[in-house]
C-alpha atoms as a PDB file:
ATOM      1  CA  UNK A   1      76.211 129.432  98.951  1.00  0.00           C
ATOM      2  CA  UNK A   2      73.881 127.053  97.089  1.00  0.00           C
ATOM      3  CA  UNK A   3      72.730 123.692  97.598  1.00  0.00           C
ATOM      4  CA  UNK A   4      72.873 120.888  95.161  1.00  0.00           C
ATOM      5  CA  UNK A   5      72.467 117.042  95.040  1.00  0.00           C
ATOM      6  CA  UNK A   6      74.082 114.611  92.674  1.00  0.00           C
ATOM      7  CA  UNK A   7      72.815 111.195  92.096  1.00  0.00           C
ATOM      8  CA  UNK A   8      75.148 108.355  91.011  1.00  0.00           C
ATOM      9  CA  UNK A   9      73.065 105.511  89.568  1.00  0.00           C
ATOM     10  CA  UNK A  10      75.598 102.743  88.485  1.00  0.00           C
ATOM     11  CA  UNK A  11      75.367  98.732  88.090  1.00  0.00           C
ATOM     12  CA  UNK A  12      75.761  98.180  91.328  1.00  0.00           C
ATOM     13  CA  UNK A  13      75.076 100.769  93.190  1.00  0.00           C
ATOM     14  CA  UNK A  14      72.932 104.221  93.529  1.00  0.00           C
ATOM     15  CA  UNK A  15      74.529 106.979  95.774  1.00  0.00           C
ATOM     16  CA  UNK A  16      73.648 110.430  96.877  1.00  0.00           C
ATOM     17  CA  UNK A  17      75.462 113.103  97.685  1.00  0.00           C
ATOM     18  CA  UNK A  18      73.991 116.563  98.814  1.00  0.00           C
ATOM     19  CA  UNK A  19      76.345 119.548  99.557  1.00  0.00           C
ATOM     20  CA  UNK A  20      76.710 123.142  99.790  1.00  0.00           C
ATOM     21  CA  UNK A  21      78.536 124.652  97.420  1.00  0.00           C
ATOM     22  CA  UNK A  22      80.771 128.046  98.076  1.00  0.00           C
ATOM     23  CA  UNK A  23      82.138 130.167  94.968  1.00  0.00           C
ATOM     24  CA  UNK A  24      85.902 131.194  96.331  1.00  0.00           C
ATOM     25  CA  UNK A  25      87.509 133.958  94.880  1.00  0.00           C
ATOM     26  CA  UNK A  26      89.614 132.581  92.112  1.00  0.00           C
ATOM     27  CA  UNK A  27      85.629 131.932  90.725  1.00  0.00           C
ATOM     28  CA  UNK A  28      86.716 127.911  91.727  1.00  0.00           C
ATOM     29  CA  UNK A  29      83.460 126.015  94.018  1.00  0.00           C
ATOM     30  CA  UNK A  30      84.033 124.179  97.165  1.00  0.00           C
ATOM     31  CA  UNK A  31      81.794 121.636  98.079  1.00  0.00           C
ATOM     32  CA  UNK A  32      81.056 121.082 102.340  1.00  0.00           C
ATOM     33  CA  UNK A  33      79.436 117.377 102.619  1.00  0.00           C
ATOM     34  CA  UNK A  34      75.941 117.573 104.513  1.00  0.00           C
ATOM     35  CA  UNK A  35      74.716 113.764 103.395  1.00  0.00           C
ATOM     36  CA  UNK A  36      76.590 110.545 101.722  1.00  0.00           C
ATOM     37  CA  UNK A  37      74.409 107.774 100.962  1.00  0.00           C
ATOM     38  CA  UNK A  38      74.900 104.659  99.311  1.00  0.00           C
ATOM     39  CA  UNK A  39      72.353 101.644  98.390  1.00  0.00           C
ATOM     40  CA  UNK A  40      73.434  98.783  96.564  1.00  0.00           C
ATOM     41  CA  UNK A  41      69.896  98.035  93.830  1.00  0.00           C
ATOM     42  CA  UNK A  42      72.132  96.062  91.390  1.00  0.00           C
ATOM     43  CA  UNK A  43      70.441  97.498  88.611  1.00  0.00           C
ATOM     44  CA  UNK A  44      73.094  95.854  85.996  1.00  0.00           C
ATOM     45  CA  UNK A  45      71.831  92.964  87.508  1.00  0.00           C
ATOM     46  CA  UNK A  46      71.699  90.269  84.303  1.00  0.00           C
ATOM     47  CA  UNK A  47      72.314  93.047  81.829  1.00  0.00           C
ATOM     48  CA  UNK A  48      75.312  91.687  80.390  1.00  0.00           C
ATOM     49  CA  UNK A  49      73.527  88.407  79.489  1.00  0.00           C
ATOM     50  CA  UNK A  50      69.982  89.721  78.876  1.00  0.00           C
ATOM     51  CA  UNK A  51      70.669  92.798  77.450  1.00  0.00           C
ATOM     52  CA  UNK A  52      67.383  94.581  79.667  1.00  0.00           C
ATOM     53  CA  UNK A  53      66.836  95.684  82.931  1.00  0.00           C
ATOM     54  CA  UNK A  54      65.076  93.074  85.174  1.00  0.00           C
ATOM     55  CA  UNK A  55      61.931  94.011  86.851  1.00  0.00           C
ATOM     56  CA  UNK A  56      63.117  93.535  90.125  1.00  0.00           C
ATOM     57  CA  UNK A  57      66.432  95.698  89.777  1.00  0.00           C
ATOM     58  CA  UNK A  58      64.089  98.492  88.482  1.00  0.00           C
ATOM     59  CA  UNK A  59      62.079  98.228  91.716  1.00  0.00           C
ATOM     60  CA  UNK A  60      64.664  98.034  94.314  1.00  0.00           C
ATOM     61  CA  UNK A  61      66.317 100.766  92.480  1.00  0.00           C
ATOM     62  CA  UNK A  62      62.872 103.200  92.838  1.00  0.00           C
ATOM     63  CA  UNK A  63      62.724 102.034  96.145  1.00  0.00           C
ATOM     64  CA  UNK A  64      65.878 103.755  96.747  1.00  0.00           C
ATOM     65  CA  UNK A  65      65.420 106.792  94.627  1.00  0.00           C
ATOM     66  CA  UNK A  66      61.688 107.308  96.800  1.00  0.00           C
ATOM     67  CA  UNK A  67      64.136 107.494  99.744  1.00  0.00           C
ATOM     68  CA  UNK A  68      66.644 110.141  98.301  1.00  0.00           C
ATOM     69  CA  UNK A  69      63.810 112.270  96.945  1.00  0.00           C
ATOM     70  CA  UNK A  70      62.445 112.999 100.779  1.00  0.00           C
ATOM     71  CA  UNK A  71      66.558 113.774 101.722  1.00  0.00           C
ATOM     72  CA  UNK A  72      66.818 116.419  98.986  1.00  0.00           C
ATOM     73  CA  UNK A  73      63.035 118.055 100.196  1.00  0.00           C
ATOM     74  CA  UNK A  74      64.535 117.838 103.772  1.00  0.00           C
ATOM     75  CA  UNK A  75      67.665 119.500 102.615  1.00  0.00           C
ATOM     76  CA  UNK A  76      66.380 121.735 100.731  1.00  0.00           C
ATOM     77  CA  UNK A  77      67.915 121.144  97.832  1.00  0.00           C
ATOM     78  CA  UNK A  78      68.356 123.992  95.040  1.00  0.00           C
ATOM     79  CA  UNK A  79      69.896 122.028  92.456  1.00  0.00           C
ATOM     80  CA  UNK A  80      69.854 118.407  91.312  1.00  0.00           C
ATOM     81  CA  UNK A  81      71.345 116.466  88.482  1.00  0.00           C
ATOM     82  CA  UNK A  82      71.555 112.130  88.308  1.00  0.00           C
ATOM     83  CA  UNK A  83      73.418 110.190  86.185  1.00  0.00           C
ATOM     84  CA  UNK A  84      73.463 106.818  85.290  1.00  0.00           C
ATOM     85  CA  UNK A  85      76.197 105.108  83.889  1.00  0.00           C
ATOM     86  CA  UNK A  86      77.412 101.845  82.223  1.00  0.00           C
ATOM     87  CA  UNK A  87      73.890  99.400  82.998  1.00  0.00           C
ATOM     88  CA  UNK A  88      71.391 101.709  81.747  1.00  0.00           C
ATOM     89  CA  UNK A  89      73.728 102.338  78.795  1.00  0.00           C
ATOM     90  CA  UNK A  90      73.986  99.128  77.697  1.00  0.00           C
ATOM     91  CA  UNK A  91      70.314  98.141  78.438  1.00  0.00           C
ATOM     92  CA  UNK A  92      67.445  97.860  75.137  1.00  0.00           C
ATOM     93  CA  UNK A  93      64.866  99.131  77.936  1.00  0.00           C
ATOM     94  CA  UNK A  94      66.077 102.211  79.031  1.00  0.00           C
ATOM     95  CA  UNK A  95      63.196 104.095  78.218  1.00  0.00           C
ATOM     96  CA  UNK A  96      61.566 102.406  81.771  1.00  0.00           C
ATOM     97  CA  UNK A  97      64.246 103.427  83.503  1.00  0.00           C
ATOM     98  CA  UNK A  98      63.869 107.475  82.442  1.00  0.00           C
ATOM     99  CA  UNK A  99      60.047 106.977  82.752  1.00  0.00           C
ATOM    100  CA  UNK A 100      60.636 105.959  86.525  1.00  0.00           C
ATOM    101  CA  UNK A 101      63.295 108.791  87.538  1.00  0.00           C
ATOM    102  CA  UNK A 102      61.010 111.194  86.239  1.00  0.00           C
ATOM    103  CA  UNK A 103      58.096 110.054  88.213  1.00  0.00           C
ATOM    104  CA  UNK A 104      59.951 109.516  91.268  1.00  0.00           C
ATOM    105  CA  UNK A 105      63.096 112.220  91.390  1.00  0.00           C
ATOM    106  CA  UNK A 106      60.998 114.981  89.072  1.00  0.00           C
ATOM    107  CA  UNK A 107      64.098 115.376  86.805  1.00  0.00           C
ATOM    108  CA  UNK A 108      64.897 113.104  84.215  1.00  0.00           C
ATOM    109  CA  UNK A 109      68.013 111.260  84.536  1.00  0.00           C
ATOM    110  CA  UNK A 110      71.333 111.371  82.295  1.00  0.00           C
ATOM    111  CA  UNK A 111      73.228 108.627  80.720  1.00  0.00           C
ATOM    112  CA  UNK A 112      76.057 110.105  79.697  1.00  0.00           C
ATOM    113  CA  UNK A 113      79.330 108.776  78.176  1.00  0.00           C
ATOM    114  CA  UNK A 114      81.939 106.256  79.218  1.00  0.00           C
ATOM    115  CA  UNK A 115      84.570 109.574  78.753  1.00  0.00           C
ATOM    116  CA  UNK A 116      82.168 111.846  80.450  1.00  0.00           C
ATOM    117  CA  UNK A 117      82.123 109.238  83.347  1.00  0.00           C
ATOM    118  CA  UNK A 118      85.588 108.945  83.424  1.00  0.00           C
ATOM    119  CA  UNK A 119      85.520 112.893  83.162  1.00  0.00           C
ATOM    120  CA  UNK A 120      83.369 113.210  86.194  1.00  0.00           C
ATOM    121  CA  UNK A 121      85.484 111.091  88.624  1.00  0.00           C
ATOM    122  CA  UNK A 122      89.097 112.609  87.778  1.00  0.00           C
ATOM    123  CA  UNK A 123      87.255 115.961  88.721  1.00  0.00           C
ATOM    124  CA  UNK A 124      86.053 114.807  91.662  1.00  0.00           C
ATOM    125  CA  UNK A 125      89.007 112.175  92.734  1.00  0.00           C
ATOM    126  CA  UNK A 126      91.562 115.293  92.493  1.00  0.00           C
ATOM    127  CA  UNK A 127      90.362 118.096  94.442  1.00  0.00           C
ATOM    128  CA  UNK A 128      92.393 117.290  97.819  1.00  0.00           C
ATOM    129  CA  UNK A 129      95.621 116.339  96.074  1.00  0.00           C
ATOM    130  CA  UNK A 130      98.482 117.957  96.348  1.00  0.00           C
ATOM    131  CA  UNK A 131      99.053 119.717  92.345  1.00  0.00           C
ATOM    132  CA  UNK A 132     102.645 118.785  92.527  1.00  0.00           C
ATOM    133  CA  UNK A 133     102.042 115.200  92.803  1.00  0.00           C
ATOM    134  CA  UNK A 134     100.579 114.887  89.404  1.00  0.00           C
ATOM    135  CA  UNK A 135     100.169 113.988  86.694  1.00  0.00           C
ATOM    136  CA  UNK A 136      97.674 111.762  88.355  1.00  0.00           C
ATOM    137  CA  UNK A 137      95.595 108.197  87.209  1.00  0.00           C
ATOM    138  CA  UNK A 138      92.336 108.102  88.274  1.00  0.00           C
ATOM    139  CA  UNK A 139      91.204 104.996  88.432  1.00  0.00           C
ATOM    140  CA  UNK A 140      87.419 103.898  88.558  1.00  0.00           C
ATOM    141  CA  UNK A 141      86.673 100.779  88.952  1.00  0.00           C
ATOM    142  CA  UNK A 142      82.396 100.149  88.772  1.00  0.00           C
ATOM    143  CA  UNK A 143      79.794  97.284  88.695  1.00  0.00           C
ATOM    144  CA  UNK A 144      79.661  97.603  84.803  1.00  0.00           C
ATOM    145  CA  UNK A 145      82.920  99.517  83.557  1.00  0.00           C
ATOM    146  CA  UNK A 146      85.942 100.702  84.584  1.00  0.00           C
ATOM    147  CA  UNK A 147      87.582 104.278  83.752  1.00  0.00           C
ATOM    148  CA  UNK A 148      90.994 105.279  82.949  1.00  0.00           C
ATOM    149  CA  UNK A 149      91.879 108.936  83.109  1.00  0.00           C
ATOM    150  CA  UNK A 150      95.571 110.834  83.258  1.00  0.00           C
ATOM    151  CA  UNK A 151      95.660 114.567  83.850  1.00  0.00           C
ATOM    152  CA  UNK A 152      96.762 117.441  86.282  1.00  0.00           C
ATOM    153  CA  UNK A 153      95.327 119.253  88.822  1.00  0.00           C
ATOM    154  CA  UNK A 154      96.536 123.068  89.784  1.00  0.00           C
ATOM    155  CA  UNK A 155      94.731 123.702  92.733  1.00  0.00           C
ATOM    156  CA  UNK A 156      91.466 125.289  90.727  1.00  0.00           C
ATOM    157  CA  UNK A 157      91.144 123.382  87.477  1.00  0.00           C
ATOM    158  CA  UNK A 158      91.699 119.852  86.497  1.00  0.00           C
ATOM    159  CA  UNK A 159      92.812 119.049  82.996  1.00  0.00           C
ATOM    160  CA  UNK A 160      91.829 115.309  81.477  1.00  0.00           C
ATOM    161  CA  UNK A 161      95.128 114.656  78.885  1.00  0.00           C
ATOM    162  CA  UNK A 162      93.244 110.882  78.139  1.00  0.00           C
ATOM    163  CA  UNK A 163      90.763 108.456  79.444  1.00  0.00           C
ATOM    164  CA  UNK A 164      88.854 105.784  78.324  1.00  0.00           C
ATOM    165  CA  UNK A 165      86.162 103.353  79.625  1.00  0.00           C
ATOM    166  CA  UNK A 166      86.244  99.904  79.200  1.00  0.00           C
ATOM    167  CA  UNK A 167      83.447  97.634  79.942  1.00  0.00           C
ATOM    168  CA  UNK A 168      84.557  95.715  82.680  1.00  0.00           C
ATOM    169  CA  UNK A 169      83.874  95.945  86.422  1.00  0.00           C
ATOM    170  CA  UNK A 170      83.068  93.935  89.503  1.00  0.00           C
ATOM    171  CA  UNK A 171      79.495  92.673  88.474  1.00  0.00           C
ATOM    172  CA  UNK A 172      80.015  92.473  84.803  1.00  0.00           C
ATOM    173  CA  UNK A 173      83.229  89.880  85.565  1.00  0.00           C
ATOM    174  CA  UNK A 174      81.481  88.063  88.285  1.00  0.00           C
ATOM    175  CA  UNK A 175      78.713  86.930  85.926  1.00  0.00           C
ATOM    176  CA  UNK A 176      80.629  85.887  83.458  1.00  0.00           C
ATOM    177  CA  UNK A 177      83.662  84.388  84.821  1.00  0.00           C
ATOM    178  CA  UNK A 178      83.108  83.685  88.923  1.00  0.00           C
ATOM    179  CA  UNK A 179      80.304  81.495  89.124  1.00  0.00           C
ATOM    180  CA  UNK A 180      81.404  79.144  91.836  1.00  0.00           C
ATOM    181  CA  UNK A 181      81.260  79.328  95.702  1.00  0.00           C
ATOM    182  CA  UNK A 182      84.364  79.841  96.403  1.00  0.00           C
ATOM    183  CA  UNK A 183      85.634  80.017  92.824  1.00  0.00           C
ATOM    184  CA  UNK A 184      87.342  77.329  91.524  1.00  0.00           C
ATOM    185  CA  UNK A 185      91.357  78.286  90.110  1.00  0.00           C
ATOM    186  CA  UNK A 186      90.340  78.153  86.462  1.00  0.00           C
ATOM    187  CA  UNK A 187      87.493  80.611  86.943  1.00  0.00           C
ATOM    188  CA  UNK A 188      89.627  83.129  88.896  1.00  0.00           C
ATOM    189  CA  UNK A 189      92.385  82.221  85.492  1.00  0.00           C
ATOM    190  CA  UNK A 190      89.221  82.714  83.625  1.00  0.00           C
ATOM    191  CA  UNK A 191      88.737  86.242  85.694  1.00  0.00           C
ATOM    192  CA  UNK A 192      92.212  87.587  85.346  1.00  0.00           C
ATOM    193  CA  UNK A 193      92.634  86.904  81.579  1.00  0.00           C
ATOM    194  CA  UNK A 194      89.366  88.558  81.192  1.00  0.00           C
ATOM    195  CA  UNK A 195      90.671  91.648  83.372  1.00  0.00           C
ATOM    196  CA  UNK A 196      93.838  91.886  81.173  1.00  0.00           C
ATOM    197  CA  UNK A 197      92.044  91.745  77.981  1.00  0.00           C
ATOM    198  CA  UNK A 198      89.847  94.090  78.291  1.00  0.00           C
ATOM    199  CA  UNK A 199      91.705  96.480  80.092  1.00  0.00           C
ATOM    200  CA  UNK A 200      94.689  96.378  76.951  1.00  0.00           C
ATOM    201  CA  UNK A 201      92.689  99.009  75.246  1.00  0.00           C
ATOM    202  CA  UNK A 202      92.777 101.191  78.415  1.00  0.00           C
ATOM    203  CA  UNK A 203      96.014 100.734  78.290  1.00  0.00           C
ATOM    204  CA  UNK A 204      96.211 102.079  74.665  1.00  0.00           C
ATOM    205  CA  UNK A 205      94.298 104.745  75.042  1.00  0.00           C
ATOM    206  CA  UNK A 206      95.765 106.392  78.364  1.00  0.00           C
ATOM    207  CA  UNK A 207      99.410 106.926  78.610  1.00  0.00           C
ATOM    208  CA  UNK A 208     100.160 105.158  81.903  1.00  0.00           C
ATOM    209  CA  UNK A 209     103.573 105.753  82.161  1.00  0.00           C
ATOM    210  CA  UNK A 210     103.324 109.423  82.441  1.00  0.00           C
ATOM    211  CA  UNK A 211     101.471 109.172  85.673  1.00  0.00           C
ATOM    212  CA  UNK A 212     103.113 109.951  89.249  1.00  0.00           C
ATOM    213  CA  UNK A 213     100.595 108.949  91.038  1.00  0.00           C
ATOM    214  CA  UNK A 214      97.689 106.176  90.767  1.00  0.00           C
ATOM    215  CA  UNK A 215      94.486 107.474  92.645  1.00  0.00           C
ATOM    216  CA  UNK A 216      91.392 105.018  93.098  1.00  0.00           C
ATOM    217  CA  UNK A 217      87.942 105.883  93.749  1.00  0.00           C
ATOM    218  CA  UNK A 218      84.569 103.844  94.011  1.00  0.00           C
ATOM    219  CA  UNK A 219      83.588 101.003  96.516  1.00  0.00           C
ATOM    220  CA  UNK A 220      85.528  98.239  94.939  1.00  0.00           C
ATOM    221  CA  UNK A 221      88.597 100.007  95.843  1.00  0.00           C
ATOM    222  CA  UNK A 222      87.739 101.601  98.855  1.00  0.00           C
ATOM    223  CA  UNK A 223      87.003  98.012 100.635  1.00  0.00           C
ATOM    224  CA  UNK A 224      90.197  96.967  99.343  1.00  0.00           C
ATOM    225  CA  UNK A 225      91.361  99.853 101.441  1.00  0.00           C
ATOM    226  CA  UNK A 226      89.659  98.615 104.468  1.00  0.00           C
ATOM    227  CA  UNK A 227      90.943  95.289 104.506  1.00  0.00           C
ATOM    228  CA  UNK A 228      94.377  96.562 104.173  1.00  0.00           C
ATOM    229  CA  UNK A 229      94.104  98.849 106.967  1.00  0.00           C
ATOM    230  CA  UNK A 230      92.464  95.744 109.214  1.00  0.00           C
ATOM    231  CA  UNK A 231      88.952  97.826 109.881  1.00  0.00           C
ATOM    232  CA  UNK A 232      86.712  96.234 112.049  1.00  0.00           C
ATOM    233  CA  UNK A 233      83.814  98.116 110.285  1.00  0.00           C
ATOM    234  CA  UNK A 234      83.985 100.736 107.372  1.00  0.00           C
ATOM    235  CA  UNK A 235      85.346 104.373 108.111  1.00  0.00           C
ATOM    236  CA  UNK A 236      85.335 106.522 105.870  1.00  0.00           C
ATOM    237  CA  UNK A 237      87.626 109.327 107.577  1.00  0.00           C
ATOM    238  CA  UNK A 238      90.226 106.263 107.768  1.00  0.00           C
ATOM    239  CA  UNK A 239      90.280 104.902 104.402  1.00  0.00           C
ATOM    240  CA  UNK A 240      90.474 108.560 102.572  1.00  0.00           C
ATOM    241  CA  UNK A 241      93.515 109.371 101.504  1.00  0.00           C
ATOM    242  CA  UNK A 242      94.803 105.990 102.372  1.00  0.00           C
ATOM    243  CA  UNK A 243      97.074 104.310 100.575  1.00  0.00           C
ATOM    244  CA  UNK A 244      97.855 100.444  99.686  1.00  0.00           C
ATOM    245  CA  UNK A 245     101.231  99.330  98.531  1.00  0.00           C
ATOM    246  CA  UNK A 246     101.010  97.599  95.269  1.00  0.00           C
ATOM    247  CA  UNK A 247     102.328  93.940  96.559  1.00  0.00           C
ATOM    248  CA  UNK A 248      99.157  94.034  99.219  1.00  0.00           C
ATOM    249  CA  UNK A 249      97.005  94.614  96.140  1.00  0.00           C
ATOM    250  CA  UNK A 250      97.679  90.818  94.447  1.00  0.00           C
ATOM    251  CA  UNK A 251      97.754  89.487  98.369  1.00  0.00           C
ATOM    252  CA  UNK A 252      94.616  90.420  99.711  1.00  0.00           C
ATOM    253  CA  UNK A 253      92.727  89.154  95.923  1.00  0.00           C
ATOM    254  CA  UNK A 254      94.566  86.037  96.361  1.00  0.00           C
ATOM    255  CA  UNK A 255      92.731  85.972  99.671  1.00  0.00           C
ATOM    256  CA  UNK A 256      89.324  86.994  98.722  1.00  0.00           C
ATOM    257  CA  UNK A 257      89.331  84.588  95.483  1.00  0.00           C
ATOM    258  CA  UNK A 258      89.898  81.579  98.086  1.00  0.00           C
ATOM    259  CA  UNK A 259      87.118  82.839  99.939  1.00  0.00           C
ATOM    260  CA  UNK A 260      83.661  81.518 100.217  1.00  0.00           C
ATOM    261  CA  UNK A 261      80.304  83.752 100.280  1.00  0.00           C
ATOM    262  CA  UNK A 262      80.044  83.495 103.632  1.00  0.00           C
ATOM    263  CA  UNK A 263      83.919  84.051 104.462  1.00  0.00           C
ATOM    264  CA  UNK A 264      83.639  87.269 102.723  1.00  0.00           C
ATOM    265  CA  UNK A 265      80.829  88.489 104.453  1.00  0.00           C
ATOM    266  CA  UNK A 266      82.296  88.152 108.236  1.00  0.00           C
ATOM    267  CA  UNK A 267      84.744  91.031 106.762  1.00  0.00           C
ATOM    268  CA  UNK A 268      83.990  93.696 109.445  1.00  0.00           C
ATOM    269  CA  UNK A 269      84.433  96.518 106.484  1.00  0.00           C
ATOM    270  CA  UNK A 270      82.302  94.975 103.864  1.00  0.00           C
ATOM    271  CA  UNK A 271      79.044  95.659 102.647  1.00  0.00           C
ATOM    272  CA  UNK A 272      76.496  93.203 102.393  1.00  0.00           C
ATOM    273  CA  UNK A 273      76.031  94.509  98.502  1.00  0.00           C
ATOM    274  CA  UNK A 274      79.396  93.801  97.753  1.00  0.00           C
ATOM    275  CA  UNK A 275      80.397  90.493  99.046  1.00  0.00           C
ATOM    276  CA  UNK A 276      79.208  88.330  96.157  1.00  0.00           C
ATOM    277  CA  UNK A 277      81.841  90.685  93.802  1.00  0.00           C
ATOM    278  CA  UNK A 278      84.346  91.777  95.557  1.00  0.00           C
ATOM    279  CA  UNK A 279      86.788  89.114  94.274  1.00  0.00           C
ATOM    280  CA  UNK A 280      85.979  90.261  90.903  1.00  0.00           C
ATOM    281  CA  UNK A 281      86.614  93.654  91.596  1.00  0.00           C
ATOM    282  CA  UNK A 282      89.728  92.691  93.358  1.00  0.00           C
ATOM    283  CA  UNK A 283      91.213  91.034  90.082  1.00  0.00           C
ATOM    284  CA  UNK A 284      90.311  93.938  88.162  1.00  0.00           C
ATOM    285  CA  UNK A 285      92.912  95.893  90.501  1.00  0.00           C
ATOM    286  CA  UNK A 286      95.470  93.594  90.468  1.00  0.00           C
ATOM    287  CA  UNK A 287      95.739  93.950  86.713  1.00  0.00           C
ATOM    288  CA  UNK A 288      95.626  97.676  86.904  1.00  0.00           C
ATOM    289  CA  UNK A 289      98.408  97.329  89.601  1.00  0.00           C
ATOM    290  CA  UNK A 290     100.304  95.056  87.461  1.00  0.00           C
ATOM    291  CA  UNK A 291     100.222  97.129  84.527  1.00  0.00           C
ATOM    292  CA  UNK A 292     100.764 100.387  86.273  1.00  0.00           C
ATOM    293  CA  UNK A 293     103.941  99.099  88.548  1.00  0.00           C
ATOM    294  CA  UNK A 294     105.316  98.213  85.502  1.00  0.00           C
ATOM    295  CA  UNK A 295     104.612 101.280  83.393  1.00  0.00           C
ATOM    296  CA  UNK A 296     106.132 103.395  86.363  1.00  0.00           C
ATOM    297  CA  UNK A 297     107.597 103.911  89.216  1.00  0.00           C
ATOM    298  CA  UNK A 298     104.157 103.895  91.212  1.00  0.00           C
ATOM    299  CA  UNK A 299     104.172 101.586  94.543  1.00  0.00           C
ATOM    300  CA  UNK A 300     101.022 102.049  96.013  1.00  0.00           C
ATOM    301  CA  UNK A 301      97.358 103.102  94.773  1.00  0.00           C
ATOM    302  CA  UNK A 302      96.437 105.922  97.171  1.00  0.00           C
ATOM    303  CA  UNK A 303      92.181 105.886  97.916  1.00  0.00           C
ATOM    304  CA  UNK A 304      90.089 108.536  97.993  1.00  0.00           C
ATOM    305  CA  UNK A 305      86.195 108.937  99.367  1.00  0.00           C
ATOM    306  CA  UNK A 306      85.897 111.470  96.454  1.00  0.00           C
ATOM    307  CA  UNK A 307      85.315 110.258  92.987  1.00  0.00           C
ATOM    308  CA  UNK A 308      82.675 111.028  90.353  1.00  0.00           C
ATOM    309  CA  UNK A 309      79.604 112.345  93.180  1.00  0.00           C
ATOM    310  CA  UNK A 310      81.614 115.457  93.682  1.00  0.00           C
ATOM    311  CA  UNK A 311      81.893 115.602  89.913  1.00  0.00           C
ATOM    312  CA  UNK A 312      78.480 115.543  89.197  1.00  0.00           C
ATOM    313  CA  UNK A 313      77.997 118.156  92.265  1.00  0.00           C
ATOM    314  CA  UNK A 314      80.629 120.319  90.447  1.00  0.00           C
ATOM    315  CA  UNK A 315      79.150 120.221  87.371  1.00  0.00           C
ATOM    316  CA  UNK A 316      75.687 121.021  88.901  1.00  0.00           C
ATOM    317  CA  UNK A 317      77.502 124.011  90.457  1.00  0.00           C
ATOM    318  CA  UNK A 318      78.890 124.811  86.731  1.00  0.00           C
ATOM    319  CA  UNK A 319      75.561 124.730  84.991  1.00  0.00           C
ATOM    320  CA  UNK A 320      73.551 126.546  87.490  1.00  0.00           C
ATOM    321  CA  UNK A 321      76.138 129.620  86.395  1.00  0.00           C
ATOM    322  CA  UNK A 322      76.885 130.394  90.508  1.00  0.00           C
ATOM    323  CA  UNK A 323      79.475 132.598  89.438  1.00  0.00           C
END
């Protein structure tokens, strides 16, 4: 048994997962949860517009990693690996970024590929599905991107057939589309013609109608989840393996697009980081639903708590040769 971390620094958020992993005897790892954290450091913050990292997104997300670094000595962590995804890819000033995870974590920190992302999070998304159900759509939705992926699962390996990463997600159509409080209808029209656009050469890419079953991951989806089930705060035993029925999908974003800031934020389930994008995310579903319930004959998105984390955990597992 070993024990690794892996670090999820995306636009919106940075997670941390640490976990032992076990090597069974088909030579497969199994990963037992010891710590989930999440902060939200908006590090995408103004990226899309400015093209940089701002200061102050830098510094609330070193803050965070100063934090993580005293879990993993606590833990006693063996093994570590951190990836960043869509915000630091897109930003001219990376190098400050990589400068600051090296100081702080002691590892420098990966940006790695829309596919690899997308990669990652079908790996991870999969592992407590039944193989029979497949082929499965993992669906990603981020602060920055969102990731398409179709493939099977048979109990020890998971196969990727096609994905592709698009660069829309909850922060990235917030700025540019939601800038109103609540929205006003041509803004959310705005949102969800943006949504459908972009996501077209998803669309292209991954053969959606070949899937059986649509599988979310990531906090966007995951407080859609919540609000469906009625939470009075955020579970996450509840909302894994939960699933929403694709009609619920378009009315619970027509509710949160009517919403105002502070409407959204007396949501029991919701976190303070995601109030302010939520709606965006939300519209970014409801296209994916619209597509996919068209495409097949898919009627709900079933949510997991596992997504690209455990894929980066796995992958530390994999290059660490524990076999």
């Amino acid at each position: 048994m070993t024990r690794v971390a892996a670090i999820d620094c995306g636009t919106n958020s940075i997670r941390l997962l640490v976990a032992d992993v076990t090597v069974r005897h088909d030579g497969s790892f199994s990963l037992r949860d010891l710590h989930r954290e999440m902060r939200v450091v908006r590090l995408g913050q103004g990226v899309d517009a400015t093209g940089v990292l701002a200061p102050e997104a830098l510094e609330r997300t070193r803050a965070a990693l100063v934090d993580y670094t005293a879990v993993l000595r606590r833990k006693g962590v063996e093994h570590v690996r951190m990836v960043a995804t869509s915000a630091t890819r897109d930003a001219a000033n990376q190098a400050e970024f990589f400068d600051l995870t090296r100081a702080v974590l002691g590892v420098s920190a990966e940006v790695i590929s829309g596919d690899e992302e997308a990669r990652l999070s079908f790996v991870g998304a999969v592992g407590d599905l039944p193989p029979e159900d497949g082929p499965f759509l993992v669906v990603d939705v981020g602060g920055g991107s969102t990731e398409l992926v179709l493939g099977t699962w048979d109990g020890v390996k998971a196969q990727v057939e096609a994905a592709r990463s698009v660069d829309i997600g909850c922060v990235r159509i917030t700025e540019r589309a939601l800038r109103s409080d609540p929205p006003t209808a041509d803004e959310v029209a705005e949102a969800r013609a943006l949504a459908a656009d972009v996501l077209d050469e998803a669309f292209a890419a991954v053969p959606v109608s070949r899937a059986r079953t649509w599988v979310g991951v990531a906090g966007t989806v995951t407080t859609l989840s919540a609000i469906s089930l009625g939470l009075a705060e955020y579970d996450p035993e509840r909302i894994h393996l939960s699933a929403i029925p694709v009609p619920e999908i378009a009315a619970i974003t027509g509710r949160l697009v009517t919403m105002s800031h502070d409407e959204r934020a007396s949501i029991g389930a919701m976190h303070p980081g995601r109030v302010d994008v939520i709606g965006g995310g939300s519209i970014i579903v409801e296209a994916l639903a619209r597509h996919i319930s068209t495409e097949t004959s898919i009627t709900q998105l079933l949510v997991t708590e596992h997504d690209i984390l455990d894929g980066i955990a796995l992958s530390v597992a994999e290059r660490a040769d524990l076999q």
